[in-house]
C-alpha atoms as a PDB file:
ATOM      1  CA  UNK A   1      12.954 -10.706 -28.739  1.00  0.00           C
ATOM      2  CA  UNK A   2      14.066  -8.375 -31.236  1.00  0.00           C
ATOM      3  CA  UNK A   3      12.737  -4.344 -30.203  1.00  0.00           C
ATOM      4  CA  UNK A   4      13.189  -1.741 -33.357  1.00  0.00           C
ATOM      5  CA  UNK A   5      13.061   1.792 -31.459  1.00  0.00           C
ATOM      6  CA  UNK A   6      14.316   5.124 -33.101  1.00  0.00           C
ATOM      7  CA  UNK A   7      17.723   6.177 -33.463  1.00  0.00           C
ATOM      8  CA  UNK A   8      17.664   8.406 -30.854  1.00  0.00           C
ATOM      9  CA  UNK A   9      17.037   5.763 -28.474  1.00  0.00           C
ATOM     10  CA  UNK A  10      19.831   2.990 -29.212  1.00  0.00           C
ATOM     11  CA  UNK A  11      22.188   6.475 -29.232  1.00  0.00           C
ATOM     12  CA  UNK A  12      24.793   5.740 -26.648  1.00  0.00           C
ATOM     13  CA  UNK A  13      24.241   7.872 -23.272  1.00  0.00           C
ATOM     14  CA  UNK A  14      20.213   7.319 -23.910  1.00  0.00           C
ATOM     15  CA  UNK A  15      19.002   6.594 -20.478  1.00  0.00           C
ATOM     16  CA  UNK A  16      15.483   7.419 -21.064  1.00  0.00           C
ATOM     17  CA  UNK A  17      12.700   5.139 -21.259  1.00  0.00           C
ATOM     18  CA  UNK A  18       9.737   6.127 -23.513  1.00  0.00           C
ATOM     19  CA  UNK A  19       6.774   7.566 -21.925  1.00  0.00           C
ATOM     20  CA  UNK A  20       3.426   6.836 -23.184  1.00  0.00           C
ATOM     21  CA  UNK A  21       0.017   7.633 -22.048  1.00  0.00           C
ATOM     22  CA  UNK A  22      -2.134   4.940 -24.030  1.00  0.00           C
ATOM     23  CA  UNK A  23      -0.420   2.098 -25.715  1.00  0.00           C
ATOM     24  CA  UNK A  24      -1.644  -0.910 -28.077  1.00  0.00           C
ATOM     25  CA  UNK A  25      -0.579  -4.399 -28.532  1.00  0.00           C
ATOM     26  CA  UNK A  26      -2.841  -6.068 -31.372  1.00  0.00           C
ATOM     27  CA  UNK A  27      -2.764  -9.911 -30.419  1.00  0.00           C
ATOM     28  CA  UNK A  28      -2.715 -12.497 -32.366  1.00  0.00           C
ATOM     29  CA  UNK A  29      -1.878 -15.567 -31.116  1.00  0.00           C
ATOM     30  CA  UNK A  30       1.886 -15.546 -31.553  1.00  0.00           C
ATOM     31  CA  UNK A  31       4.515 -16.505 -28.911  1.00  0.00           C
ATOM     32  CA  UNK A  32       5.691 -12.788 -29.363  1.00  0.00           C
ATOM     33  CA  UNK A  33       2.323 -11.502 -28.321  1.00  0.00           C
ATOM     34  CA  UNK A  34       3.285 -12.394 -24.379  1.00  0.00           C
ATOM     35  CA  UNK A  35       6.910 -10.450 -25.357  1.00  0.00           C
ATOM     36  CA  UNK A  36       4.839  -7.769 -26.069  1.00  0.00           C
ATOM     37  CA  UNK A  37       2.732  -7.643 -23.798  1.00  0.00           C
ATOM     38  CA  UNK A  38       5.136  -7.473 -20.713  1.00  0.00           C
ATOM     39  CA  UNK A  39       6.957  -4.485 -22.654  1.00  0.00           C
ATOM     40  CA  UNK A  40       3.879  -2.708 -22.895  1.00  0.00           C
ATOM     41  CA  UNK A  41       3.486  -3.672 -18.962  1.00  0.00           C
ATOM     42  CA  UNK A  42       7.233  -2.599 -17.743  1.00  0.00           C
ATOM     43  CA  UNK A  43       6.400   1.248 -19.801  1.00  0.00           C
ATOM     44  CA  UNK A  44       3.090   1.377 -18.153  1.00  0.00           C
ATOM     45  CA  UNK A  45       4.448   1.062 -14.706  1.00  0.00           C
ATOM     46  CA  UNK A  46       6.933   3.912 -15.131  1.00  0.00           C
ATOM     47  CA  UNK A  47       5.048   6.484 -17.279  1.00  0.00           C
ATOM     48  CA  UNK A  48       1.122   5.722 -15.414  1.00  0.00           C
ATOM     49  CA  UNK A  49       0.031   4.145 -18.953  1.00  0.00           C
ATOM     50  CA  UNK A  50      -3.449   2.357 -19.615  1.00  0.00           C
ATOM     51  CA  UNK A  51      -2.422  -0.562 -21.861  1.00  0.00           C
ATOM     52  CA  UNK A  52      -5.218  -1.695 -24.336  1.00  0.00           C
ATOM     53  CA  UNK A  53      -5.073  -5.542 -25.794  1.00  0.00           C
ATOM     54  CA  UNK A  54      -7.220  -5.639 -28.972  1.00  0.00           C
ATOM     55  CA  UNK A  55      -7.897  -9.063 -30.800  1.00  0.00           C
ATOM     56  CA  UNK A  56      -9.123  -8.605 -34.772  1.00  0.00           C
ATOM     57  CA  UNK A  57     -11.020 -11.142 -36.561  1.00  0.00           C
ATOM     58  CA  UNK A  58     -11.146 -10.714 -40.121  1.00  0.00           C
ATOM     59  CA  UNK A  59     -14.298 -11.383 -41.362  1.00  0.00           C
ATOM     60  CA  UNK A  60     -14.263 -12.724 -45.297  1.00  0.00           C
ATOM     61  CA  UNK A  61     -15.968 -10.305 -47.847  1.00  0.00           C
ATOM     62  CA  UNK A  62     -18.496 -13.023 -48.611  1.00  0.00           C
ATOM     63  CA  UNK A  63     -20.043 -12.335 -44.867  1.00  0.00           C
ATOM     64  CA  UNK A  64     -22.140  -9.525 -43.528  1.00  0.00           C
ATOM     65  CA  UNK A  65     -19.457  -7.707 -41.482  1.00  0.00           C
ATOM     66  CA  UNK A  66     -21.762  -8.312 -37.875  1.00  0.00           C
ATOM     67  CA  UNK A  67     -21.315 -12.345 -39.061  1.00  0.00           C
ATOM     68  CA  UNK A  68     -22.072 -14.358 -35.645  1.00  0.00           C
ATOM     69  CA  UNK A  69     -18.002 -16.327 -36.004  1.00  0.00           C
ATOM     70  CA  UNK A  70     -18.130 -18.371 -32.730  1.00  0.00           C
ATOM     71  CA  UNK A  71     -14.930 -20.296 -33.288  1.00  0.00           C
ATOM     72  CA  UNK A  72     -12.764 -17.027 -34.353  1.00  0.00           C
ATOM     73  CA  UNK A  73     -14.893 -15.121 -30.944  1.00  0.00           C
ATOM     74  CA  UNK A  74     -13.511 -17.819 -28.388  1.00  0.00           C
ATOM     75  CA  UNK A  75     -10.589 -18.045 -29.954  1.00  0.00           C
ATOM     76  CA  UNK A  76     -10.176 -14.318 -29.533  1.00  0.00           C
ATOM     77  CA  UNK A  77     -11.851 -13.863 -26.157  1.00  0.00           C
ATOM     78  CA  UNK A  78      -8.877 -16.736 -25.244  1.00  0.00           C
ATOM     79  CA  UNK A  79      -6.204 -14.654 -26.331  1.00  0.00           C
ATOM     80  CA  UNK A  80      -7.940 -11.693 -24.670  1.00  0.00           C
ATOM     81  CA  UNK A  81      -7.974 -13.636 -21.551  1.00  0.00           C
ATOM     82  CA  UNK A  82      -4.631 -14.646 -21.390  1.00  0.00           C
ATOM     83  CA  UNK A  83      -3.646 -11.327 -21.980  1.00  0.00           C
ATOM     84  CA  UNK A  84      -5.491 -10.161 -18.937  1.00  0.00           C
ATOM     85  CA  UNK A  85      -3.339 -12.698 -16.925  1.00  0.00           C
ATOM     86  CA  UNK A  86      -0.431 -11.418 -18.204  1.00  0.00           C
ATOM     87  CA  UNK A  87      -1.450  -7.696 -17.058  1.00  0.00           C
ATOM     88  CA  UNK A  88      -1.992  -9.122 -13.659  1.00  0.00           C
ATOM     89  CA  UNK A  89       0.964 -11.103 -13.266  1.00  0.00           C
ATOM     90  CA  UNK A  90       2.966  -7.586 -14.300  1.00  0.00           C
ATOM     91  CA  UNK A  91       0.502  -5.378 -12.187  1.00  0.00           C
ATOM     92  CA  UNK A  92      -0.790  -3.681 -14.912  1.00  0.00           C
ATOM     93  CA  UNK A  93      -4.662  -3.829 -15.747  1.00  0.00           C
ATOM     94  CA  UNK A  94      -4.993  -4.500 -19.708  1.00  0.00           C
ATOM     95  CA  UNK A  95      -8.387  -3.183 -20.889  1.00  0.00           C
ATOM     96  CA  UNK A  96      -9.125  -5.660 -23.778  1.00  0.00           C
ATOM     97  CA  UNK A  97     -11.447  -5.586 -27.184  1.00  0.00           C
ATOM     98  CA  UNK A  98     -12.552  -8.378 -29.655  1.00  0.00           C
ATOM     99  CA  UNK A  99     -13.285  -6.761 -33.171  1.00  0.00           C
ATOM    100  CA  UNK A 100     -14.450  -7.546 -36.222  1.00  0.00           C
ATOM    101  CA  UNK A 101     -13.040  -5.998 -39.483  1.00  0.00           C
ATOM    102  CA  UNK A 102     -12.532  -6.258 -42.716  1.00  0.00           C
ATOM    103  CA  UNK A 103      -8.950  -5.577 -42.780  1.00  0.00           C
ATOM    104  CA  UNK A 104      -6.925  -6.175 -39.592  1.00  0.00           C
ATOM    105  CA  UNK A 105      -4.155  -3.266 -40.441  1.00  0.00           C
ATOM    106  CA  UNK A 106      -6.771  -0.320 -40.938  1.00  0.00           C
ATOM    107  CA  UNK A 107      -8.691  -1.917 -37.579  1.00  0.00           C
ATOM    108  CA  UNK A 108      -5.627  -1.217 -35.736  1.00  0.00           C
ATOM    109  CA  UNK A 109      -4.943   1.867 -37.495  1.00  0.00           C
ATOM    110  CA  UNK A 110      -8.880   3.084 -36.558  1.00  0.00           C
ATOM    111  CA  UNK A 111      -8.230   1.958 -32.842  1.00  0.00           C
ATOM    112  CA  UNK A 112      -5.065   3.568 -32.689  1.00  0.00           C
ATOM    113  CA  UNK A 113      -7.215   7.579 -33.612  1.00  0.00           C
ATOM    114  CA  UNK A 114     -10.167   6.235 -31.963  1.00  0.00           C
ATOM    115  CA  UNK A 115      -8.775   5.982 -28.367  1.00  0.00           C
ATOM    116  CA  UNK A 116      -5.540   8.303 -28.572  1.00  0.00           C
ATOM    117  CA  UNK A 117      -2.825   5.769 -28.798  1.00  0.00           C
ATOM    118  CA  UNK A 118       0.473   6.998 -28.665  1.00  0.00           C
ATOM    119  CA  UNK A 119       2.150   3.722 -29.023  1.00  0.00           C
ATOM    120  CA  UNK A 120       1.782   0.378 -30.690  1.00  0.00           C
ATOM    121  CA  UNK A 121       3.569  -2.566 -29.748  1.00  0.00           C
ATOM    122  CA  UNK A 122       3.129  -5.536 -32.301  1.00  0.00           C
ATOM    123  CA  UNK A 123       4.851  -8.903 -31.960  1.00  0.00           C
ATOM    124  CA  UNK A 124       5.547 -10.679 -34.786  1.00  0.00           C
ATOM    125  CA  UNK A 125       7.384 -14.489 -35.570  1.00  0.00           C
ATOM    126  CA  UNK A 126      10.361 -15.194 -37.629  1.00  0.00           C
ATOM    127  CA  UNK A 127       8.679 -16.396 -41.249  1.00  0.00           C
ATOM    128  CA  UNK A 128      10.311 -16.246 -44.033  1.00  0.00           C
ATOM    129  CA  UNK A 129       8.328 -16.815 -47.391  1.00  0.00           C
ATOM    130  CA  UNK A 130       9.922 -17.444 -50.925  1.00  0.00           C
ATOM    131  CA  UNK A 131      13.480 -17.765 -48.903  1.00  0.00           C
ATOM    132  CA  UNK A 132      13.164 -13.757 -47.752  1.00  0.00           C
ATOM    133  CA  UNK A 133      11.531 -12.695 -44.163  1.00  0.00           C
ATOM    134  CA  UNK A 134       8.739 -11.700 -44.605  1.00  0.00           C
ATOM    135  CA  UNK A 135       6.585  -9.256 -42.259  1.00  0.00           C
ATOM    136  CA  UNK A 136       3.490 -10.046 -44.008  1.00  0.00           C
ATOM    137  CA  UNK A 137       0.426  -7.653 -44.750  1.00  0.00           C
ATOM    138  CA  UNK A 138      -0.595  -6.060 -41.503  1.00  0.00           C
ATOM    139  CA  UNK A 139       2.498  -4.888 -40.139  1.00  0.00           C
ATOM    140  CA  UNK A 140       3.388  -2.703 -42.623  1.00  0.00           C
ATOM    141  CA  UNK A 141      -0.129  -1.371 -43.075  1.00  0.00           C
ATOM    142  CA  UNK A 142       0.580   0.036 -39.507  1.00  0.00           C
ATOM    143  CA  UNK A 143       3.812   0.943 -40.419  1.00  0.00           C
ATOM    144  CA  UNK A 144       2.665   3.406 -42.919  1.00  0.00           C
ATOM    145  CA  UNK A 145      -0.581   4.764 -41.963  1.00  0.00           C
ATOM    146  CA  UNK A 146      -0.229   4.787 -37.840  1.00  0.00           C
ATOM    147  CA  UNK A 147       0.666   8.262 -36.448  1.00  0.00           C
ATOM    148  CA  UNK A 148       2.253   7.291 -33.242  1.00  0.00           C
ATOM    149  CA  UNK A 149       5.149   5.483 -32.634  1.00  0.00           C
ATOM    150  CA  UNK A 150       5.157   2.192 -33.673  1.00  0.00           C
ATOM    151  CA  UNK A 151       7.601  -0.374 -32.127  1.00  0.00           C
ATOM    152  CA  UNK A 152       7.898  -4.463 -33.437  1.00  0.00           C
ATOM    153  CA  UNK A 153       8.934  -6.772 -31.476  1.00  0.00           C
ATOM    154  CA  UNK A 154      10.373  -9.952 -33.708  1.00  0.00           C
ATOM    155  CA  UNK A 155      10.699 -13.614 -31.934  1.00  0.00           C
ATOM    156  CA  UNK A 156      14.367 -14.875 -32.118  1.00  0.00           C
ATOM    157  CA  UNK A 157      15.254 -16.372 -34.554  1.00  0.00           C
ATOM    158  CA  UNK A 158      16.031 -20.260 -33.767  1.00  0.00           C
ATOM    159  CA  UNK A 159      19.339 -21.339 -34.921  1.00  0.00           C
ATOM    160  CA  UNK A 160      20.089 -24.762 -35.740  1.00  0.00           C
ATOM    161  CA  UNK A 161      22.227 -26.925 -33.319  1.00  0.00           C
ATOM    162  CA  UNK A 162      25.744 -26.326 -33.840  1.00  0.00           C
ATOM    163  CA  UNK A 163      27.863 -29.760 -34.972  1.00  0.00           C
ATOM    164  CA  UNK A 164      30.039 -29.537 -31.824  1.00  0.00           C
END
C-alpha cells in the first residue's frame, strides 16, 4: 500500500501523525478498501476520531434516483458490513452509510460538507488503461472539489516473477 501525504509530512524529522476529528473512507469493494480502512482505524485511536464508511451506488440516469436496486443494496450493505468487522477487529467503531447518487465523486464530496470531514481516505487498485495508470473518474473528482485533506492509498503493484 502506497500512502500520498503532503510534503510536510514525508520531510525528514516529521514525527507527527495527522490528527483528524471525522474521517471518510468511500468503499468500494477493492482489496485496498481493508488498507484503508485500518489507516483510518490506527489515526482514530490516537487523535479520538469517529471514522465514517460510506458505500455509493450509482444509480443510471434512466432510473428515478429512489430506484429500489436490491442487488447493488446487498452488495453494499456487504461491504458495509465487513467494514464494521474491520472497525472492531482495530477497536474502532465505523459508523457506516449506503447511498444512492447520481455521481459517486460529488456523493463523496456532499458527505464530506455534510458531516464535517476533515479527512478522506480512498483506496484505489493498480489499473492501467490504454498502457497508462489510470485513477479513473471518481478519484480525481475528490481530488479537486474536496476541502479537506485527501489521502489515496494505491494497492502494490504486483511484479512479475523474476527468471531466477
Amino acid at each position: 500500500m502506497q500512502c500520498y501525504t503532503t510534503a510536510a509530512e514525508r520531510q525528514p524529522g516529521f514525527r507527527g501523525m495527522i490528527h483528524a476529528s471525522r474521517i471518510l473512507v468511500p468503499i468500494k469493494g477493492n482489496p485496498s478498501d481493508v488498507e484503508g480502512l485500518e489507516l483510518a482505524c490506527e489515526i482514530a485511536r490516537k487523535s479520538k476520531a469517529q471514522v465514517f464508511a460510506i458505500h455509493v451506488i450509482e444509480v443510471k440516469r434512466t432510473l428515478p434516483l429512489d430506484a429500489e436496486l436490491q442487488d447493488e443494496a446487498e452488495r453494499g450493505e456487504d461491504l458495509l458490513n465487513q467494514a464494521e468487522q474491520v472497525g472492531e477487529r482495530q477497536g474502532v467503531t465505523i459508523h457506516t452509510d449506503l447511498l444512492q447518487a447520481r455521481d459517486v465523486g460529488s456523493a463523496i464530496v456532499d458527505e464530506v460538507l455534510e458531516r464535517g470531514i476533515d479527512l478522506v481516505i480512498v483506496g484505489i487498485v493498480f489499473k492501467k488503461r490504454f498502457g497508462e495508470f489510470d485513477l479513473g473518474v471518481t478519484l480525481p473528482y475528490v481530488l479537486k472539489h474536496a476541502p479537506c485533506r485527501v489521502w489515496v492509498c494505491r494497492q502494490a503493484i504486483a511484479t512479475p516473477p523474476s527468471g531466477r
